[in-house]
PDB file of N, CA and C in Angstrom:
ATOM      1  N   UNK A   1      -3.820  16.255  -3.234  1.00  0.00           N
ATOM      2  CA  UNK A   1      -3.363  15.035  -2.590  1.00  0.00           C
ATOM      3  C   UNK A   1      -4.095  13.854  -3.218  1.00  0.00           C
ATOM      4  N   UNK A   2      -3.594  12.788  -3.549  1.00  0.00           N
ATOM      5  CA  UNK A   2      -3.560  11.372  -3.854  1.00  0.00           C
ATOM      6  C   UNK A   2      -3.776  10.629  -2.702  1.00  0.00           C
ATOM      7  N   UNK A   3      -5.138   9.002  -3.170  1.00  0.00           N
ATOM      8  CA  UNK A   3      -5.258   8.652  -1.716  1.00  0.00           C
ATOM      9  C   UNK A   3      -4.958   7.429  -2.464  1.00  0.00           C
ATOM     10  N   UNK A   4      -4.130   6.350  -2.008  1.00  0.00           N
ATOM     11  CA  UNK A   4      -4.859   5.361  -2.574  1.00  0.00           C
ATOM     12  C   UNK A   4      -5.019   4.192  -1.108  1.00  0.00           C
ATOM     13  N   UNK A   5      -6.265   3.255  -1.483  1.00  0.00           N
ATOM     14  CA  UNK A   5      -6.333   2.429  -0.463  1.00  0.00           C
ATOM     15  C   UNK A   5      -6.807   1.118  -1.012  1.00  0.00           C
ATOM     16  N   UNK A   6      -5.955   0.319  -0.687  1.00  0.00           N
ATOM     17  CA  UNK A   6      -5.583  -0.892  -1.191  1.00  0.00           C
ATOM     18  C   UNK A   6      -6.160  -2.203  -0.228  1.00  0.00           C
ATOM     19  N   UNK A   7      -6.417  -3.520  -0.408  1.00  0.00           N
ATOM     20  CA  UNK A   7      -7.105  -4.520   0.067  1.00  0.00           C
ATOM     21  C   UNK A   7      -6.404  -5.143  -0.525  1.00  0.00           C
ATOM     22  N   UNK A   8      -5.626  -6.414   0.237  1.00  0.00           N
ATOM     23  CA  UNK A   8      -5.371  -7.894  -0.411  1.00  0.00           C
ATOM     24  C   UNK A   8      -5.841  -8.768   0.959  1.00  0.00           C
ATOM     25  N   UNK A   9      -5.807  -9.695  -0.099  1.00  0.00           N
ATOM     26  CA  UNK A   9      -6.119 -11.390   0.219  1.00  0.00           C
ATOM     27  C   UNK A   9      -5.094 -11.811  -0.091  1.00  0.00           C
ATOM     28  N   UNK A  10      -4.538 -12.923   1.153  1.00  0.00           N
ATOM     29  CA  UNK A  10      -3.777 -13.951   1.112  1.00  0.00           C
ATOM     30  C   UNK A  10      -3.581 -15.098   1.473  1.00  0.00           C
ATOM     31  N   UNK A  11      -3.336 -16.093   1.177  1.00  0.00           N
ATOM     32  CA  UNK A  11      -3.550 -17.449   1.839  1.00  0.00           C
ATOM     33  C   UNK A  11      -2.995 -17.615   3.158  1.00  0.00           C
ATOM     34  N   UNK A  12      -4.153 -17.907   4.305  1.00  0.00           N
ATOM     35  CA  UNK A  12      -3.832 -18.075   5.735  1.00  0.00           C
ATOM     36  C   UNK A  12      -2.117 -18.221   5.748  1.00  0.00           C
ATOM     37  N   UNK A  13      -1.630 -19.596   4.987  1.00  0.00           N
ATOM     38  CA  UNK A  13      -0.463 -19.688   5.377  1.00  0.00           C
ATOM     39  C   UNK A  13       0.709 -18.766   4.898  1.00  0.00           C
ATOM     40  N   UNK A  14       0.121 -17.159   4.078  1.00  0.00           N
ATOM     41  CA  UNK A  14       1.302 -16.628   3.722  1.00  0.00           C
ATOM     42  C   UNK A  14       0.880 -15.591   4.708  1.00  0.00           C
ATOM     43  N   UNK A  15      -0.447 -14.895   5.664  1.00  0.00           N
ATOM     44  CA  UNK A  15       0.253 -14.235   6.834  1.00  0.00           C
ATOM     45  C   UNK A  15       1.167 -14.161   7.083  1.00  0.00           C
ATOM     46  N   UNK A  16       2.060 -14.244   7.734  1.00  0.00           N
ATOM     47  CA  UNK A  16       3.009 -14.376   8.657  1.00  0.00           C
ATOM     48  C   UNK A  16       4.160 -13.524   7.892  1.00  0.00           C
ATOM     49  N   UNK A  17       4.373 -14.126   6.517  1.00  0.00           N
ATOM     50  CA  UNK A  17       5.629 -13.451   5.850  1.00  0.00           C
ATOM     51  C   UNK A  17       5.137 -12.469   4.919  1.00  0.00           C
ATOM     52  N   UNK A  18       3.459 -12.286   5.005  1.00  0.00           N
ATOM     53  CA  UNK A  18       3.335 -10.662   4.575  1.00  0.00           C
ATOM     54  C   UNK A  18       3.353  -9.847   5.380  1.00  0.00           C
ATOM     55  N   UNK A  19       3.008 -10.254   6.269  1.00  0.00           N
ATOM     56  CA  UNK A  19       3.106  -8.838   7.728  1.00  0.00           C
ATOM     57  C   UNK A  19       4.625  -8.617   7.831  1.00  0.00           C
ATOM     58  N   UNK A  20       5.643  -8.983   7.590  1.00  0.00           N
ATOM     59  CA  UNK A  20       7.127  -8.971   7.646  1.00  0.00           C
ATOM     60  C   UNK A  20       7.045  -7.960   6.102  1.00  0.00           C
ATOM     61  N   UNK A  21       6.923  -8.660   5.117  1.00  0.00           N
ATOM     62  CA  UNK A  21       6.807  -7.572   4.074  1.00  0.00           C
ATOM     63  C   UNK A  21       6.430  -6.332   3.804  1.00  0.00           C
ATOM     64  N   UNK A  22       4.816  -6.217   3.878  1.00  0.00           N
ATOM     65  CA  UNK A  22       4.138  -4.725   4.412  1.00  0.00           C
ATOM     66  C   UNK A  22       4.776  -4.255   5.115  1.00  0.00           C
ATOM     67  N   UNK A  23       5.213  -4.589   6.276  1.00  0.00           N
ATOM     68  CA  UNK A  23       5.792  -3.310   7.364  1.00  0.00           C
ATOM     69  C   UNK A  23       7.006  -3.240   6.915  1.00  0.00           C
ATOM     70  N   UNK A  24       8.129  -3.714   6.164  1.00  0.00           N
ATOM     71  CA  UNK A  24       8.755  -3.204   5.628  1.00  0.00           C
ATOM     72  C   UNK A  24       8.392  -2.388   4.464  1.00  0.00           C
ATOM     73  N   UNK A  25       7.861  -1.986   3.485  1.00  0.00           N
ATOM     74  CA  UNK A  25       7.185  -1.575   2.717  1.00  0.00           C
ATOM     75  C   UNK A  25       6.724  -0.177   3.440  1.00  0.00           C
ATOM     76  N   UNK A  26       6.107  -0.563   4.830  1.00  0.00           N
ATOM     77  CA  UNK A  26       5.146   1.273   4.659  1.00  0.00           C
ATOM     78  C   UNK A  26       6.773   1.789   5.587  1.00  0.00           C
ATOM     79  N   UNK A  27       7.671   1.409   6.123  1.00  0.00           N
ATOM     80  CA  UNK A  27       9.019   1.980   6.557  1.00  0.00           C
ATOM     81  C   UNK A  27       9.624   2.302   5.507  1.00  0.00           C
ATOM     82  N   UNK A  28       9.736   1.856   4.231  1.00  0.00           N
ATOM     83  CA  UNK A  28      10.638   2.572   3.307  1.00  0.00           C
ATOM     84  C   UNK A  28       9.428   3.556   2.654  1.00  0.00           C
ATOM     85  N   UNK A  29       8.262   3.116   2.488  1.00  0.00           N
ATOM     86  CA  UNK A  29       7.418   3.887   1.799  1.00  0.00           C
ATOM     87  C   UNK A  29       7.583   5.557   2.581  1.00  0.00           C
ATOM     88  N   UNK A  30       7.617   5.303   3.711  1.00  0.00           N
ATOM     89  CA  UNK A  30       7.416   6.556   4.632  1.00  0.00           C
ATOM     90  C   UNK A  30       9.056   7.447   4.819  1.00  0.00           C
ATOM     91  N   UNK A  31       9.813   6.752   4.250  1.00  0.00           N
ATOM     92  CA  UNK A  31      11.203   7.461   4.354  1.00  0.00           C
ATOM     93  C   UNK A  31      10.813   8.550   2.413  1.00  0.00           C
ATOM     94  N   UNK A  32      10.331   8.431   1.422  1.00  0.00           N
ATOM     95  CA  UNK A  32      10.015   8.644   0.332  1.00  0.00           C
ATOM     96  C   UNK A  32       9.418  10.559   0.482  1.00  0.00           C
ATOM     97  N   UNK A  33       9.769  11.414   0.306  1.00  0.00           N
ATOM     98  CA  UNK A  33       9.441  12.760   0.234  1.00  0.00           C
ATOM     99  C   UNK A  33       7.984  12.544  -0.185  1.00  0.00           C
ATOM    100  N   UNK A  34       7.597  12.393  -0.386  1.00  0.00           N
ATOM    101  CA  UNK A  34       5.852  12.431  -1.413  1.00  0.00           C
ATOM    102  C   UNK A  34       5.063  11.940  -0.244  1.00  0.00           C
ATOM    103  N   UNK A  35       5.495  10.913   0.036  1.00  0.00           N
ATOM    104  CA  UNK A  35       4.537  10.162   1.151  1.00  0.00           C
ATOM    105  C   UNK A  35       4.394  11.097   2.112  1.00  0.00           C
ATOM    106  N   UNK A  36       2.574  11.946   2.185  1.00  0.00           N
ATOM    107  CA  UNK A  36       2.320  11.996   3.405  1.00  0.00           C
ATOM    108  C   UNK A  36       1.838  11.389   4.387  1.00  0.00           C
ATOM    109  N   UNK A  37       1.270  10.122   3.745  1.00  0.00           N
ATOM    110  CA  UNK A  37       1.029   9.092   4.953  1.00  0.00           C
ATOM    111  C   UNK A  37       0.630   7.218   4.432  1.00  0.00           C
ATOM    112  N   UNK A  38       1.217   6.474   5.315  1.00  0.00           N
ATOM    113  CA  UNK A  38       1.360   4.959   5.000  1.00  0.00           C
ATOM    114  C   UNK A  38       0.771   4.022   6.379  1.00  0.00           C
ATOM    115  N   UNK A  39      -0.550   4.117   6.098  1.00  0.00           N
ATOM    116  CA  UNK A  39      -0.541   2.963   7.164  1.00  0.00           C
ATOM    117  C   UNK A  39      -1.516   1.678   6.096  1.00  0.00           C
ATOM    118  N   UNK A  40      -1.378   0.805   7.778  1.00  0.00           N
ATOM    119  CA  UNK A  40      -1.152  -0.372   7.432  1.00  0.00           C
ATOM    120  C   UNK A  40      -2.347  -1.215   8.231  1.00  0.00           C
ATOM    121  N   UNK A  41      -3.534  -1.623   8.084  1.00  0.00           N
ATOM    122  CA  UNK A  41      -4.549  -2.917   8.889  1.00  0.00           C
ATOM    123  C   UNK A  41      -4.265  -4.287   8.485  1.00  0.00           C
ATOM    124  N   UNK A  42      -4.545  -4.667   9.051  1.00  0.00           N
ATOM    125  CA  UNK A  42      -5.283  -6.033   9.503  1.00  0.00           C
ATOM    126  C   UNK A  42      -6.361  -6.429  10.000  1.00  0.00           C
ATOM    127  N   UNK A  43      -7.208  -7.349   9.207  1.00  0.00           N
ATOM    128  CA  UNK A  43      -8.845  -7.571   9.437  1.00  0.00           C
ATOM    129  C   UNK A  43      -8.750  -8.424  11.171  1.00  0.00           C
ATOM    130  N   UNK A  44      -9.600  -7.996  11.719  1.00  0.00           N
ATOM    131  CA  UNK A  44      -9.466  -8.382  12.945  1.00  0.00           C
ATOM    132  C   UNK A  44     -10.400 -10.134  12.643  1.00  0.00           C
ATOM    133  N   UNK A  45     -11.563 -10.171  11.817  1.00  0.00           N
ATOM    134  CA  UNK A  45     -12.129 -11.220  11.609  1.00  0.00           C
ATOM    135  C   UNK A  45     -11.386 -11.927  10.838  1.00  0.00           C
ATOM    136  N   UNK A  46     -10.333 -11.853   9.881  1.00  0.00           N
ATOM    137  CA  UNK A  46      -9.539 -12.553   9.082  1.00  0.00           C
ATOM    138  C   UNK A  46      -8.173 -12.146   8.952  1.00  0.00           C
ATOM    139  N   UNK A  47      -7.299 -12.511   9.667  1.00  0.00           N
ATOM    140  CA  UNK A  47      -5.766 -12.273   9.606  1.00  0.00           C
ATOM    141  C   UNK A  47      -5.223 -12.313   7.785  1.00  0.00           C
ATOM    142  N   UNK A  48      -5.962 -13.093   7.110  1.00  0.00           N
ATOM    143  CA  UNK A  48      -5.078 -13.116   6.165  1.00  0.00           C
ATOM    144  C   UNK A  48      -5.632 -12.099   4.800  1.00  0.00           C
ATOM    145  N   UNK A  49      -6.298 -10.756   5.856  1.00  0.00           N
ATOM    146  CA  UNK A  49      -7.026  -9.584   4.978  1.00  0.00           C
ATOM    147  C   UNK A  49      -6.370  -8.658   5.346  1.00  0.00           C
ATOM    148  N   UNK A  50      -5.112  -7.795   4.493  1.00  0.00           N
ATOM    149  CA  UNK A  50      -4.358  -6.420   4.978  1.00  0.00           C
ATOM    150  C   UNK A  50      -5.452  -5.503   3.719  1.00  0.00           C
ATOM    151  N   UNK A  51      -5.065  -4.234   4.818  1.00  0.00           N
ATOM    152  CA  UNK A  51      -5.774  -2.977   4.004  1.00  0.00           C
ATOM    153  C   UNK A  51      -4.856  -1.875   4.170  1.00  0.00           C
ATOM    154  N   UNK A  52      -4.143  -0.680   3.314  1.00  0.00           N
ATOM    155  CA  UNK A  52      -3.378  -0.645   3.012  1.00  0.00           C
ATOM    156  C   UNK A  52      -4.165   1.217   2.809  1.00  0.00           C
ATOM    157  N   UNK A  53      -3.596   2.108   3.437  1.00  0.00           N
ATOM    158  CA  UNK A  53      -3.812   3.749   3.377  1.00  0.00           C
ATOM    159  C   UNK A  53      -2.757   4.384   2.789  1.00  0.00           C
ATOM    160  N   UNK A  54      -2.575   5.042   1.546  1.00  0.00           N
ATOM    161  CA  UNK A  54      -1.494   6.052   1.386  1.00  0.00           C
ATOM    162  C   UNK A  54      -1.607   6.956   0.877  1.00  0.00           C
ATOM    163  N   UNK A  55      -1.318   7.812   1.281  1.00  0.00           N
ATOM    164  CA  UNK A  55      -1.643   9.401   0.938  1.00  0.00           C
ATOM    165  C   UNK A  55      -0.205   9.926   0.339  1.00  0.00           C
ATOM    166  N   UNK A  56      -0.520  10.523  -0.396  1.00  0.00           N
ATOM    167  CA  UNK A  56       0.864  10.779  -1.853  1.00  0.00           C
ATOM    168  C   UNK A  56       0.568  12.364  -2.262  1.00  0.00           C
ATOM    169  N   UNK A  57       1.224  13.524  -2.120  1.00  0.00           N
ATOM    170  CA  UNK A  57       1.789  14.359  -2.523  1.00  0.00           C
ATOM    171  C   UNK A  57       0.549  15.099  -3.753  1.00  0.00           C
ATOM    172  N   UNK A  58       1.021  14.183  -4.651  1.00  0.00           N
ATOM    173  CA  UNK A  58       0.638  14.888  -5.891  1.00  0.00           C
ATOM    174  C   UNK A  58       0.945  13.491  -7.156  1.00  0.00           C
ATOM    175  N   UNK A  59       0.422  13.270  -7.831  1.00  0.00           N
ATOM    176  CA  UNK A  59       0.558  12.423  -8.780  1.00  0.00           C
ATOM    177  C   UNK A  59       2.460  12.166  -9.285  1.00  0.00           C
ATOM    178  N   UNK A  60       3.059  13.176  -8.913  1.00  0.00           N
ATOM    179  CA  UNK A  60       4.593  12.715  -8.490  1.00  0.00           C
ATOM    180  C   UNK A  60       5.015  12.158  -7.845  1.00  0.00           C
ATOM    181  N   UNK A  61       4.484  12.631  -6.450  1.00  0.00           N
ATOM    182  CA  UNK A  61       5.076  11.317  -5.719  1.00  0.00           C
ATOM    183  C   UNK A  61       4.528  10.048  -5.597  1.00  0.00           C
ATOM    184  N   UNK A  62       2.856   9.710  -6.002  1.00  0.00           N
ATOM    185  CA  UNK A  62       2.587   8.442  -6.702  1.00  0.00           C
ATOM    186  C   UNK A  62       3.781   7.654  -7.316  1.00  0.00           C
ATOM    187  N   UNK A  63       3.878   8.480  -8.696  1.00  0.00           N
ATOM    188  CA  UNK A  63       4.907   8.080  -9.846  1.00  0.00           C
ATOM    189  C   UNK A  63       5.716   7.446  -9.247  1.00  0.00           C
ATOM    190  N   UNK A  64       6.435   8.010  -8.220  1.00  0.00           N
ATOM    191  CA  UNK A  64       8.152   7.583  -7.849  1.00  0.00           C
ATOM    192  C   UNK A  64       7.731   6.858  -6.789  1.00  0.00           C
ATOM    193  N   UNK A  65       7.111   6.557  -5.855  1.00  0.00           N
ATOM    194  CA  UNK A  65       6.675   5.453  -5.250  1.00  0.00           C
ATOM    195  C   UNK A  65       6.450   4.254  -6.558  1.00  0.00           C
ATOM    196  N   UNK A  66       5.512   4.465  -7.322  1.00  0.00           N
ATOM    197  CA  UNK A  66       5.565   3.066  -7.779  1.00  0.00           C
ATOM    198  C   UNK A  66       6.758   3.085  -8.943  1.00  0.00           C
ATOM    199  N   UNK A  67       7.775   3.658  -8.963  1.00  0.00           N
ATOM    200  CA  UNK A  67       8.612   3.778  -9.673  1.00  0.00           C
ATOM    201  C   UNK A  67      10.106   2.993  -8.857  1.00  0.00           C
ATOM    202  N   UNK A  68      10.194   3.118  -7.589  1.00  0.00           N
ATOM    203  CA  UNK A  68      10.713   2.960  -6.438  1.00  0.00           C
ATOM    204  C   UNK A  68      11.648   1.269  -6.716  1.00  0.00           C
ATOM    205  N   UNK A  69      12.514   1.281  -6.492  1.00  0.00           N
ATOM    206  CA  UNK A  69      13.340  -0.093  -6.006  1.00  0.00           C
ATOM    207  C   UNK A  69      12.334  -0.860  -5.517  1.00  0.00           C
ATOM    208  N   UNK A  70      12.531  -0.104  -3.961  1.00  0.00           N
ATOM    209  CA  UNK A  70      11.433  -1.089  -2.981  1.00  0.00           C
ATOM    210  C   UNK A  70      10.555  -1.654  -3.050  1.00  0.00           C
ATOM    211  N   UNK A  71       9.335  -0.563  -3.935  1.00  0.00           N
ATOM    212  CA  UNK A  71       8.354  -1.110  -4.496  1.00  0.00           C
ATOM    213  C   UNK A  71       8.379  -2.282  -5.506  1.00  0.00           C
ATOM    214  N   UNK A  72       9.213  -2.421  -6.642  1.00  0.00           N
ATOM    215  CA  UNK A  72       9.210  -3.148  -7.077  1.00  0.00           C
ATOM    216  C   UNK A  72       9.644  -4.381  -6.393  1.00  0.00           C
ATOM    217  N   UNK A  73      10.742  -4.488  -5.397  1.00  0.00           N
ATOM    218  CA  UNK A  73      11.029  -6.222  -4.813  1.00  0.00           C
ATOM    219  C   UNK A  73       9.844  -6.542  -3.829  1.00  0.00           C
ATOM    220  N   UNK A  74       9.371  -5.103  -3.358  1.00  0.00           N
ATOM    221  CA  UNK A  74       8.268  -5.325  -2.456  1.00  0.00           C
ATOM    222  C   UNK A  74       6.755  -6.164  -2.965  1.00  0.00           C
ATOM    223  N   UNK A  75       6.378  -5.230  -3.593  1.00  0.00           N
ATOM    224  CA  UNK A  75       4.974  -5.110  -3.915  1.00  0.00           C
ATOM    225  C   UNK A  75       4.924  -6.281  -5.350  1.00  0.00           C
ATOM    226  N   UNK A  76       5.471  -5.637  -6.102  1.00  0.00           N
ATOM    227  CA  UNK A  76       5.318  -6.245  -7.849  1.00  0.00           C
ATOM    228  C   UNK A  76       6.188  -7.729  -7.623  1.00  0.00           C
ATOM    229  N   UNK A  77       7.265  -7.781  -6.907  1.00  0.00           N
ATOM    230  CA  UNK A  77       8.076  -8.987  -6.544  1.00  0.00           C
ATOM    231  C   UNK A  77       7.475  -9.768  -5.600  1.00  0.00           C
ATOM    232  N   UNK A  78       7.010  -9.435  -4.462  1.00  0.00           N
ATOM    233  CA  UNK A  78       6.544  -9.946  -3.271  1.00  0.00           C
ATOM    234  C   UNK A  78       4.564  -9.660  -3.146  1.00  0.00           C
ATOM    235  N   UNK A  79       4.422  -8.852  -2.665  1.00  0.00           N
ATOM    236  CA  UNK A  79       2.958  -9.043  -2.451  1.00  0.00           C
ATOM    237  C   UNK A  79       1.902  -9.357  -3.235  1.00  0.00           C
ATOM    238  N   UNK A  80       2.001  -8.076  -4.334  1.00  0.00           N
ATOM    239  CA  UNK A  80       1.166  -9.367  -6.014  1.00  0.00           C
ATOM    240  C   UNK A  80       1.627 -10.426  -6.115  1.00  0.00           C
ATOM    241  N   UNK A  81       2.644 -11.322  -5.873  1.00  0.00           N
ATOM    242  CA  UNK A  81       2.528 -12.569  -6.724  1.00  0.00           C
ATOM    243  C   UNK A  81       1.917 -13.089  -4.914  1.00  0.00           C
ATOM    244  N   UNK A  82       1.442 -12.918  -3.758  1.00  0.00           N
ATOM    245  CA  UNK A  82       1.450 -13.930  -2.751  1.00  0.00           C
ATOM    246  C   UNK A  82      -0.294 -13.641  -2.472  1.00  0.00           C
ATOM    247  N   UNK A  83      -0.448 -12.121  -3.238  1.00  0.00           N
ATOM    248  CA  UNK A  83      -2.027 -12.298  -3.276  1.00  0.00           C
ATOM    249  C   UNK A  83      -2.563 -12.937  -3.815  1.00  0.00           C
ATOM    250  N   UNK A  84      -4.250 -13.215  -3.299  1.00  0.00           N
ATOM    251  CA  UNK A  84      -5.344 -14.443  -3.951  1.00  0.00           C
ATOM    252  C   UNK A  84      -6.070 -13.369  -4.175  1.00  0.00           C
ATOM    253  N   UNK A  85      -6.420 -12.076  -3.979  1.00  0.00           N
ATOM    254  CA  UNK A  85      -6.834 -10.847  -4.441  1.00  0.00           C
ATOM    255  C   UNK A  85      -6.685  -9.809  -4.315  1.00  0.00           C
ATOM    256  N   UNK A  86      -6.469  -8.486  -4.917  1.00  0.00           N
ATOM    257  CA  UNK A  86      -6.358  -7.304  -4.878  1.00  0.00           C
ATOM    258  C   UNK A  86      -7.590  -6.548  -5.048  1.00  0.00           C
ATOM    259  N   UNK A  87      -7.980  -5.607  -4.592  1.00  0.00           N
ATOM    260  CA  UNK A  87      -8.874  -4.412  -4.861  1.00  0.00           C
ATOM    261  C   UNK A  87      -8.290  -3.288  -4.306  1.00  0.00           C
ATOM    262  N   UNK A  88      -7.876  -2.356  -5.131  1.00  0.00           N
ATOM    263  CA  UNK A  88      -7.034  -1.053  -5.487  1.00  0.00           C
ATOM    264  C   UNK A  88      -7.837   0.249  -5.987  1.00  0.00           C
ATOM    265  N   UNK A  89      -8.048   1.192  -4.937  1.00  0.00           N
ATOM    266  CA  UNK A  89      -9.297   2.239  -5.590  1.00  0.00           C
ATOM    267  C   UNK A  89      -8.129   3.757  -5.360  1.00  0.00           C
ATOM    268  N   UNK A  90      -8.230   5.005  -6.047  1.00  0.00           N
ATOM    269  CA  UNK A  90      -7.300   5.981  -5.969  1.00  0.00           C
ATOM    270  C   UNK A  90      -8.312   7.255  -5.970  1.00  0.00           C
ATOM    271  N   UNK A  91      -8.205   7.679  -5.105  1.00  0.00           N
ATOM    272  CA  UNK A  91      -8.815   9.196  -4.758  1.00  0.00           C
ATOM    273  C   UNK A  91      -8.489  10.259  -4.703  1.00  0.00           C
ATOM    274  N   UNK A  92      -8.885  11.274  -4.696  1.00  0.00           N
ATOM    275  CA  UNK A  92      -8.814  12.762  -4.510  1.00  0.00           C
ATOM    276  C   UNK A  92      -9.188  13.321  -3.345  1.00  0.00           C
ATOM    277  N   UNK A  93      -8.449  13.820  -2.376  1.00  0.00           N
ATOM    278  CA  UNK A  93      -9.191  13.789  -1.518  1.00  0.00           C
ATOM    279  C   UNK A  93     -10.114  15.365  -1.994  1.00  0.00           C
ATOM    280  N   UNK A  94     -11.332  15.536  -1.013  1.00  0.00           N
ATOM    281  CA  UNK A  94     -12.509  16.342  -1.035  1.00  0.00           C
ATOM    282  C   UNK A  94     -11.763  17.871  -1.444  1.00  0.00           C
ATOM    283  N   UNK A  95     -11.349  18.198  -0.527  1.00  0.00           N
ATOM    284  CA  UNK A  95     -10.843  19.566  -0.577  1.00  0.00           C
ATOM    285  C   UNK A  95      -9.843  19.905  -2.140  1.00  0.00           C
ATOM    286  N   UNK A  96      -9.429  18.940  -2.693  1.00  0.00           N
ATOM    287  CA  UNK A  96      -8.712  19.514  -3.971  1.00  0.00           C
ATOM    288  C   UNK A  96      -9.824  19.301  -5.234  1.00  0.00           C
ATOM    289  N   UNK A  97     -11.022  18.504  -4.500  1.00  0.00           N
ATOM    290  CA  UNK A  97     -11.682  18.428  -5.849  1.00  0.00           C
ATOM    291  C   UNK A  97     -12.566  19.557  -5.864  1.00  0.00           C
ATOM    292  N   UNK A  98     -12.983  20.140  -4.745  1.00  0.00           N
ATOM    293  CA  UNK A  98     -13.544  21.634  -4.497  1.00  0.00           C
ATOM    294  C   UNK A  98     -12.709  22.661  -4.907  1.00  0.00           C
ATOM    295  N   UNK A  99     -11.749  22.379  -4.926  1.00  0.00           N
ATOM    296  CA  UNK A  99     -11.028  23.933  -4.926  1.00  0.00           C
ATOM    297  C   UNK A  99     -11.252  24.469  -6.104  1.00  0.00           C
TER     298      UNK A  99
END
């Protein structure tokens, strides 16, 4: 399993129409076979800080997630260009790196 967990920054005044975005995003993300799991925060001290959980299959269903329609009007169309920063880290979870 694939983890990745994601952090953006956005300008106070684009809240509003990223939280409309993201949650569309982890609803199609979560209709996607690979996706075993998509959630979604919000910094309780800073509204305009989402943090971003997804757990992916196997480096396939990575692929086709970011291969995805959605993703692209979503994410590459919409959320990169409205971020002021990204930090993007991708894991393994424990148990496959033991095995």
């Amino acid at each position: 399993m694939l983890i990745q967990s994601i952090r953006f920054t956005f300008a106070p005044e684009d809240a509003g129409r990223v939280s409309e975005i993201i949650k569309e995003l982890q609803d199609r993300s979560l209709e996607e076979p690979g996706v075993v799991n998509f959630r979604i925060a919000r910094s309780k001290d800073d509204p305009a800080i989402f943090a971003l959980w997804e757990e992916y299959r196997d480096e396939a269903a990575l692929k086709a997630h970011v291969e995805s329609a959605h993703f692209a009007r979503l994410v590459l169309d919409g959320l990169r260009k409205l971020a002021k920063e990204r930090r993007a880290e991708t894991y393994v979870a424990v148990q496959d790196v033991n095995s």
